[in-house]
PDB file of N, CA and C in Angstrom:
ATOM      1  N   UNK A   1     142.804  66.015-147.244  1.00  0.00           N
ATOM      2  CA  UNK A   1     141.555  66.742-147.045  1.00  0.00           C
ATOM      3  C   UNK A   1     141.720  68.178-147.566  1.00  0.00           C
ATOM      4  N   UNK A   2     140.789  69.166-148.472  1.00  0.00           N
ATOM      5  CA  UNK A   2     140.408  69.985-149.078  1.00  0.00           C
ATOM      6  C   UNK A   2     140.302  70.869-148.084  1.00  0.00           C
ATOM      7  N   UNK A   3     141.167  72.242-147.652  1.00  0.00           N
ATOM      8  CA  UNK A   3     140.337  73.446-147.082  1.00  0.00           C
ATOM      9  C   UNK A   3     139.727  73.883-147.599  1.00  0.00           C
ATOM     10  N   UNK A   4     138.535  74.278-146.327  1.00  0.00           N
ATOM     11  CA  UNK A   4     137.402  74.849-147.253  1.00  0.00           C
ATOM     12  C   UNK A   4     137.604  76.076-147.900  1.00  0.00           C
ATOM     13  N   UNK A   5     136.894  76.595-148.387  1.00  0.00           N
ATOM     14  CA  UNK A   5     137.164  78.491-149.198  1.00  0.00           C
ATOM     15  C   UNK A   5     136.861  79.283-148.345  1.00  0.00           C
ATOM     16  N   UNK A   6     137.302  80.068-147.632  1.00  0.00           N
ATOM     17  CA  UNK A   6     137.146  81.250-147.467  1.00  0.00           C
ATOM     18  C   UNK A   6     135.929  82.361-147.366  1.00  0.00           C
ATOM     19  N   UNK A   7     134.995  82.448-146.940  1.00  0.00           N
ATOM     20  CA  UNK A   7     133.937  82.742-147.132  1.00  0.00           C
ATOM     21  C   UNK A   7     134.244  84.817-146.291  1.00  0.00           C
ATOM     22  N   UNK A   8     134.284  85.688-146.802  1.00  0.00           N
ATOM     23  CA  UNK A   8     133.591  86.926-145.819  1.00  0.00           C
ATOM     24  C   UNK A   8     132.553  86.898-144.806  1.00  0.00           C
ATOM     25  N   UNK A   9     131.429  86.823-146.041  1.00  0.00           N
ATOM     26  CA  UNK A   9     130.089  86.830-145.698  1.00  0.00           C
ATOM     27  C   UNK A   9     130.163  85.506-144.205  1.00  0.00           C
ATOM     28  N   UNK A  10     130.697  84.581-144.023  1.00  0.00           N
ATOM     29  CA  UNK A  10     130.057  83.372-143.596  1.00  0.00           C
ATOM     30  C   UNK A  10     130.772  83.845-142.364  1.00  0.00           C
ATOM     31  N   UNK A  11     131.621  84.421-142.307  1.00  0.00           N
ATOM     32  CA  UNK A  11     132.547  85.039-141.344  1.00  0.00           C
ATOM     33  C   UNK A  11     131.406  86.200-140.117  1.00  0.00           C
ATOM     34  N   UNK A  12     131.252  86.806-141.199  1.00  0.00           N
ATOM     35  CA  UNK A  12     130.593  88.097-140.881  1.00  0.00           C
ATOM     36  C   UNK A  12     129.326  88.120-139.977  1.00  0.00           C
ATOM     37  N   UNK A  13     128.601  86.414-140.342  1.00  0.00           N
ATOM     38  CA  UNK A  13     127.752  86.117-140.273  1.00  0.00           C
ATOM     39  C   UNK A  13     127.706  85.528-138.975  1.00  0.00           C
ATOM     40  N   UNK A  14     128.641  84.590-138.556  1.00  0.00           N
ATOM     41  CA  UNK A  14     128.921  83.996-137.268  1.00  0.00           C
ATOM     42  C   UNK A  14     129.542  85.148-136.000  1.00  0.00           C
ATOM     43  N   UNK A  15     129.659  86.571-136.384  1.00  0.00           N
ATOM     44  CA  UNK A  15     130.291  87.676-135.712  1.00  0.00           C
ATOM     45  C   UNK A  15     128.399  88.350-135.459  1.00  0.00           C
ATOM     46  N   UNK A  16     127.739  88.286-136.266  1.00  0.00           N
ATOM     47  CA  UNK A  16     126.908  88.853-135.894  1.00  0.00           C
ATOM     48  C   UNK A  16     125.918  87.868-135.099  1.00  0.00           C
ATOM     49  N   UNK A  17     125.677  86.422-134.990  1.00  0.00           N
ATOM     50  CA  UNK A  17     125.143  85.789-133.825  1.00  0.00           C
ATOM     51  C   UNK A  17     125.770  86.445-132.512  1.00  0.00           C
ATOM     52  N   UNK A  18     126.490  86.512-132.370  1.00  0.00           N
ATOM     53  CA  UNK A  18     127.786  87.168-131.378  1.00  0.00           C
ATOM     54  C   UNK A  18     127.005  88.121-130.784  1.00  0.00           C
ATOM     55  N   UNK A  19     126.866  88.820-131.614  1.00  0.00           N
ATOM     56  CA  UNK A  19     126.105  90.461-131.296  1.00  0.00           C
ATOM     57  C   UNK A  19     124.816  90.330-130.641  1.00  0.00           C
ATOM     58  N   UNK A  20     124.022  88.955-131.734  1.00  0.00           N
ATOM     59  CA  UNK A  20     122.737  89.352-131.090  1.00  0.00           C
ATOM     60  C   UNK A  20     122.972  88.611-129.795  1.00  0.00           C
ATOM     61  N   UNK A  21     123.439  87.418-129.665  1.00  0.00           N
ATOM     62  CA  UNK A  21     123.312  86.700-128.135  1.00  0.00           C
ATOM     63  C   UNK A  21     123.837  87.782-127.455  1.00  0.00           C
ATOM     64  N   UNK A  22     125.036  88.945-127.450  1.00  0.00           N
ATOM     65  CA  UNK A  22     125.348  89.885-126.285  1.00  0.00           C
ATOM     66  C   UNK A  22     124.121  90.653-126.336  1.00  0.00           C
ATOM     67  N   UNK A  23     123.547  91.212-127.333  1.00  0.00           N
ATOM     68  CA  UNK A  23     122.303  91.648-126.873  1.00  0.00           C
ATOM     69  C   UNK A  23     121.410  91.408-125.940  1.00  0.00           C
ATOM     70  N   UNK A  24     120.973  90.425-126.507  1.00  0.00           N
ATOM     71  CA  UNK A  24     120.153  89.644-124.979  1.00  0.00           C
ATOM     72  C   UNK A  24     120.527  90.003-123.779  1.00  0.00           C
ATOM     73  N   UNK A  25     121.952  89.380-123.750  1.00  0.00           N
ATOM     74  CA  UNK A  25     122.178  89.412-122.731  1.00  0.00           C
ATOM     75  C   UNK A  25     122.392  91.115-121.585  1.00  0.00           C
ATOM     76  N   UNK A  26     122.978  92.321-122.934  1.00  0.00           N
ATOM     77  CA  UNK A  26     123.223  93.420-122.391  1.00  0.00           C
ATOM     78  C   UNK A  26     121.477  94.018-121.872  1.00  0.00           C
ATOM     79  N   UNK A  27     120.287  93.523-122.850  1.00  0.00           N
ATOM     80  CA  UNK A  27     119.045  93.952-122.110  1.00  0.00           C
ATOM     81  C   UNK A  27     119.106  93.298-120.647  1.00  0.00           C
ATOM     82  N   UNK A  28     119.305  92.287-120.360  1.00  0.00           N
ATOM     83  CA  UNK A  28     118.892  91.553-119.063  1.00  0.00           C
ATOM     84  C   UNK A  28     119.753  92.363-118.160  1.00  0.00           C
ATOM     85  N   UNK A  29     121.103  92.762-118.352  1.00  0.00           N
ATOM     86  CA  UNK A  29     122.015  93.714-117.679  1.00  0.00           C
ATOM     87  C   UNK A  29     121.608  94.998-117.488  1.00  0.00           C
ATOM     88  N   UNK A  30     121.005  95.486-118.395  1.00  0.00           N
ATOM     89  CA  UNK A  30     120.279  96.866-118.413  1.00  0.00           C
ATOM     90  C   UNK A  30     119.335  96.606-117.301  1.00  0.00           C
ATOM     91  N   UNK A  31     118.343  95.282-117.166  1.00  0.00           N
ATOM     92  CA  UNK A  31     117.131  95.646-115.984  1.00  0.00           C
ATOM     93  C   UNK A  31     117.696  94.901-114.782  1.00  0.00           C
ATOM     94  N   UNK A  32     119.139  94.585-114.579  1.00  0.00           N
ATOM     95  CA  UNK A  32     119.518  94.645-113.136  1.00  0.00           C
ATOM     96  C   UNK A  32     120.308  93.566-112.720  1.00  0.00           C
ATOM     97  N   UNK A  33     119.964  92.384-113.951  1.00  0.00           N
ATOM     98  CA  UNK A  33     121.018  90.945-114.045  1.00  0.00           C
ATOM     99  C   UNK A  33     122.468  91.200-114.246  1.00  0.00           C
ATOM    100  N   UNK A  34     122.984  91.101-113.024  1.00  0.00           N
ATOM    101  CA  UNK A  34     124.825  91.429-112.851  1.00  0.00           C
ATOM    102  C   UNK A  34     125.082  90.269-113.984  1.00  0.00           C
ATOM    103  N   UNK A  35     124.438  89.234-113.838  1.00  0.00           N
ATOM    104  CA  UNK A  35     125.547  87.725-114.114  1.00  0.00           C
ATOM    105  C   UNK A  35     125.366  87.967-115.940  1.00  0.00           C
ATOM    106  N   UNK A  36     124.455  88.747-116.217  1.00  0.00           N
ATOM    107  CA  UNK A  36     124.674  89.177-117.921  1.00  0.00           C
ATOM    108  C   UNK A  36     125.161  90.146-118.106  1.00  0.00           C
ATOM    109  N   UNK A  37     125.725  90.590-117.380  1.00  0.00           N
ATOM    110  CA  UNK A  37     127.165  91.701-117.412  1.00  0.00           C
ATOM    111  C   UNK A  37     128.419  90.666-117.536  1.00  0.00           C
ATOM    112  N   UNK A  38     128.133  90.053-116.866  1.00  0.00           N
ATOM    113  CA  UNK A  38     129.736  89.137-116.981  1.00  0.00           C
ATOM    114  C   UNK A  38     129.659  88.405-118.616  1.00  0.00           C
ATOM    115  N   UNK A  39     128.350  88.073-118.689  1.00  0.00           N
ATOM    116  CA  UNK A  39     128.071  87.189-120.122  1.00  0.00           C
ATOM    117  C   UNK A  39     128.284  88.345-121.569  1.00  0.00           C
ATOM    118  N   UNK A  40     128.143  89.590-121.237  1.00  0.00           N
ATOM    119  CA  UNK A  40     127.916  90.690-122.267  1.00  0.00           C
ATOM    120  C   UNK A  40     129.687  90.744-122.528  1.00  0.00           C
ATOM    121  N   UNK A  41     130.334  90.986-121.038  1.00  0.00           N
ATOM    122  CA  UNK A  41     131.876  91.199-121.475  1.00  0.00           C
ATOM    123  C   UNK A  41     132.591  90.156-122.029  1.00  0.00           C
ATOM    124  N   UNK A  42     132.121  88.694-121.874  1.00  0.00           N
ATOM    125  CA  UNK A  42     132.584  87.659-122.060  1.00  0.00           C
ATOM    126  C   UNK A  42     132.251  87.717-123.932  1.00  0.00           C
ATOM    127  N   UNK A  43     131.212  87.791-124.724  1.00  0.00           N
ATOM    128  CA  UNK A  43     130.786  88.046-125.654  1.00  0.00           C
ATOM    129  C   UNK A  43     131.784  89.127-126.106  1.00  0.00           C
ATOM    130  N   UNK A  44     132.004  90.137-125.799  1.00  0.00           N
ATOM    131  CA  UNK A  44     133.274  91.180-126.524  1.00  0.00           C
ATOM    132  C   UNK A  44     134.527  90.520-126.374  1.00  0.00           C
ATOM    133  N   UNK A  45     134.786  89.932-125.457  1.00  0.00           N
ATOM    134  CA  UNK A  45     136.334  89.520-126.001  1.00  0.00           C
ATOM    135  C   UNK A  45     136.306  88.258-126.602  1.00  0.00           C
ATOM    136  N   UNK A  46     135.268  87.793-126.989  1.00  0.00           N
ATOM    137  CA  UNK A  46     135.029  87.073-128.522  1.00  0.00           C
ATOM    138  C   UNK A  46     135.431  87.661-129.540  1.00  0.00           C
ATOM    139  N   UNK A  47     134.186  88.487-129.665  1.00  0.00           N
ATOM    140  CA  UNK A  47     134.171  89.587-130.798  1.00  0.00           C
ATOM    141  C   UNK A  47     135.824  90.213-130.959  1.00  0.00           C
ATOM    142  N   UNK A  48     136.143  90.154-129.675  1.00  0.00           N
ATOM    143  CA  UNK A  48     137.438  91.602-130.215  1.00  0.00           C
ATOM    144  C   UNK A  48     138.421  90.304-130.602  1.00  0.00           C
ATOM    145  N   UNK A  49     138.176  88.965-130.477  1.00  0.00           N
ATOM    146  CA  UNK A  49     139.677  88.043-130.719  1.00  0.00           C
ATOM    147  C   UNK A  49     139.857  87.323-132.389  1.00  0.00           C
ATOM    148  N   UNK A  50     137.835  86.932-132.087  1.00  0.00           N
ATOM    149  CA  UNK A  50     137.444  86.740-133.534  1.00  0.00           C
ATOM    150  C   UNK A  50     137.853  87.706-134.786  1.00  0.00           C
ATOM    151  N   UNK A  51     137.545  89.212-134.310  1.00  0.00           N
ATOM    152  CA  UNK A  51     137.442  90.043-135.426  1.00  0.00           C
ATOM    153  C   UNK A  51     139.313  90.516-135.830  1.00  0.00           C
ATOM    154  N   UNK A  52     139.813  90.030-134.797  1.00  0.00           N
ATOM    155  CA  UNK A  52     141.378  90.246-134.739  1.00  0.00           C
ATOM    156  C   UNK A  52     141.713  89.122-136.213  1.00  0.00           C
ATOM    157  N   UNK A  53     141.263  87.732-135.571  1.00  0.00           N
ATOM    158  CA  UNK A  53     141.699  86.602-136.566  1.00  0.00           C
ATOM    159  C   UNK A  53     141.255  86.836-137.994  1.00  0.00           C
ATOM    160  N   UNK A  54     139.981  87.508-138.029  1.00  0.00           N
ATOM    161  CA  UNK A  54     139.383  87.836-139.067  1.00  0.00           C
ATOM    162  C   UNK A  54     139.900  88.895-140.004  1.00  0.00           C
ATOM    163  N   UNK A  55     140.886  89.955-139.445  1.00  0.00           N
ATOM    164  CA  UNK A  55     141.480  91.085-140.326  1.00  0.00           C
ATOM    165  C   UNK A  55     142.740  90.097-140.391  1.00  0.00           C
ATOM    166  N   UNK A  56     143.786  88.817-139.763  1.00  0.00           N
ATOM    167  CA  UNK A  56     144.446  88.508-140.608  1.00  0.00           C
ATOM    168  C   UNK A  56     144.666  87.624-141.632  1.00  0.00           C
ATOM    169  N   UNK A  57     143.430  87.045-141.475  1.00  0.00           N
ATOM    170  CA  UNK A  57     142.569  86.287-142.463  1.00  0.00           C
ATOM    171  C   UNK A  57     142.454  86.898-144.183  1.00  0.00           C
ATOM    172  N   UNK A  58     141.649  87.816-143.967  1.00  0.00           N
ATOM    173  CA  UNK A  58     141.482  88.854-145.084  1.00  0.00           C
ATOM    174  C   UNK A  58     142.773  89.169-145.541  1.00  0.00           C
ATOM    175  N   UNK A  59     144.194  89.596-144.774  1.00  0.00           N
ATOM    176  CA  UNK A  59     145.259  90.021-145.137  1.00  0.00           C
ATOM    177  C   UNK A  59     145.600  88.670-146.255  1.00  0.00           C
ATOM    178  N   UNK A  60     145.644  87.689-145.496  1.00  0.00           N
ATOM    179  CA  UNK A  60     146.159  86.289-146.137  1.00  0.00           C
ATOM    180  C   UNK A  60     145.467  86.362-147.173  1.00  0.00           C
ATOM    181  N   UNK A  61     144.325  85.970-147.596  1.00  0.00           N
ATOM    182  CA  UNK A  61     143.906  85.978-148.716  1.00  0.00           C
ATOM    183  C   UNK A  61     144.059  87.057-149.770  1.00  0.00           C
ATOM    184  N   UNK A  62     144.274  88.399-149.348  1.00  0.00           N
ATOM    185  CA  UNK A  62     144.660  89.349-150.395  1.00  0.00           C
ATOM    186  C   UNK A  62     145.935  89.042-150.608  1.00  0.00           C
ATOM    187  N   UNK A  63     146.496  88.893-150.198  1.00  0.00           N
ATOM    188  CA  UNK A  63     148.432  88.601-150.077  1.00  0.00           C
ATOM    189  C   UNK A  63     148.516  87.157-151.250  1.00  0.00           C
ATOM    190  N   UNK A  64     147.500  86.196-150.937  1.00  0.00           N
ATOM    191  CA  UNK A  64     147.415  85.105-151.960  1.00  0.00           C
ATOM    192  C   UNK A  64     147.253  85.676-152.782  1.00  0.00           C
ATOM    193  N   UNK A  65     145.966  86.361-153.129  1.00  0.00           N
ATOM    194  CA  UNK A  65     145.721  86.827-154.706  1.00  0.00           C
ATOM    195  C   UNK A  65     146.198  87.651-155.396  1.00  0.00           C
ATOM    196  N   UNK A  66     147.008  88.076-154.315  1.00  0.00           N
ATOM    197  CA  UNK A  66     148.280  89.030-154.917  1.00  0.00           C
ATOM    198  C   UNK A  66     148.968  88.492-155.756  1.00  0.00           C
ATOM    199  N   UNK A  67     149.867  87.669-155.176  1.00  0.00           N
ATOM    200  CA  UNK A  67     150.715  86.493-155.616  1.00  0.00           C
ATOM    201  C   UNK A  67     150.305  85.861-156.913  1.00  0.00           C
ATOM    202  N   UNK A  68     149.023  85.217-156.938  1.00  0.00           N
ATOM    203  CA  UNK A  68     148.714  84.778-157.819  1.00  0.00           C
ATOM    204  C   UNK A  68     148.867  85.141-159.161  1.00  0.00           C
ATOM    205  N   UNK A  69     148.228  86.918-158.809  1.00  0.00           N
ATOM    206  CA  UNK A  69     147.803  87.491-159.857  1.00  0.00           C
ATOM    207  C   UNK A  69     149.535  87.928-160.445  1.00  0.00           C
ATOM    208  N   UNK A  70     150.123  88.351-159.406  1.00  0.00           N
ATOM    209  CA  UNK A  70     151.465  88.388-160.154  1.00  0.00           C
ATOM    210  C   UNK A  70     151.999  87.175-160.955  1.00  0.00           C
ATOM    211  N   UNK A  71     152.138  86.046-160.265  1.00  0.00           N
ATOM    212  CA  UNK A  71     152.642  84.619-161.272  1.00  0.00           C
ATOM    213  C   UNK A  71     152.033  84.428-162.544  1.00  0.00           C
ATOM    214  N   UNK A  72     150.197  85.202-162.833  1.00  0.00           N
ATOM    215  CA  UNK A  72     149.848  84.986-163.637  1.00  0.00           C
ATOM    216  C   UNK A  72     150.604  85.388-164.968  1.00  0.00           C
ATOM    217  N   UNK A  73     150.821  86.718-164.423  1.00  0.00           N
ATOM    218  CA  UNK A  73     151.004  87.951-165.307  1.00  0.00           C
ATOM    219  C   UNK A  73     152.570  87.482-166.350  1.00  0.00           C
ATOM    220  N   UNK A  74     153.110  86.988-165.225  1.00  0.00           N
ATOM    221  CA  UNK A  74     154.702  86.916-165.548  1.00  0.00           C
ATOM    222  C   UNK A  74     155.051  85.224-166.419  1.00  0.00           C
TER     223      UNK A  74
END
């Protein structure tokens, strides 16, 4: 089976559903709903684990095309 490619954008894109569902949820917290306080913090340590995997993601792939571009050369 083929991994798929690598996408930024598609990345970026599934980080920002993230955002808007904590949204929601941080308005409902703002007018007095405790239990979307728990849902708002639960939503950041998404964000903060996702966006972790996501900078070594990016590393990997520059580090590939590093490589590459060196084997090309040589």
């Amino acid at each position: 089976m083929q991994e798929q490619e690598f996408k930024l954008e598609n990345e970026l894109s599934l980080l920002s559903q993230t955002l808007i569902a904590m949204q929601i949820d941080a308005e409902k917290f703002d007018e007095g709903n405790g239990a979307a306080g728990k849902r708002a913090r639960k939503h950041l340590a998404s964000l903060r684990a996702n966006m972790q995997a996501l900078r070594f993601k990016i590393q990997e792939v520059k580090n590939q095309r590093k490589e590459q571009k060196k084997t090309q050369t040589v």
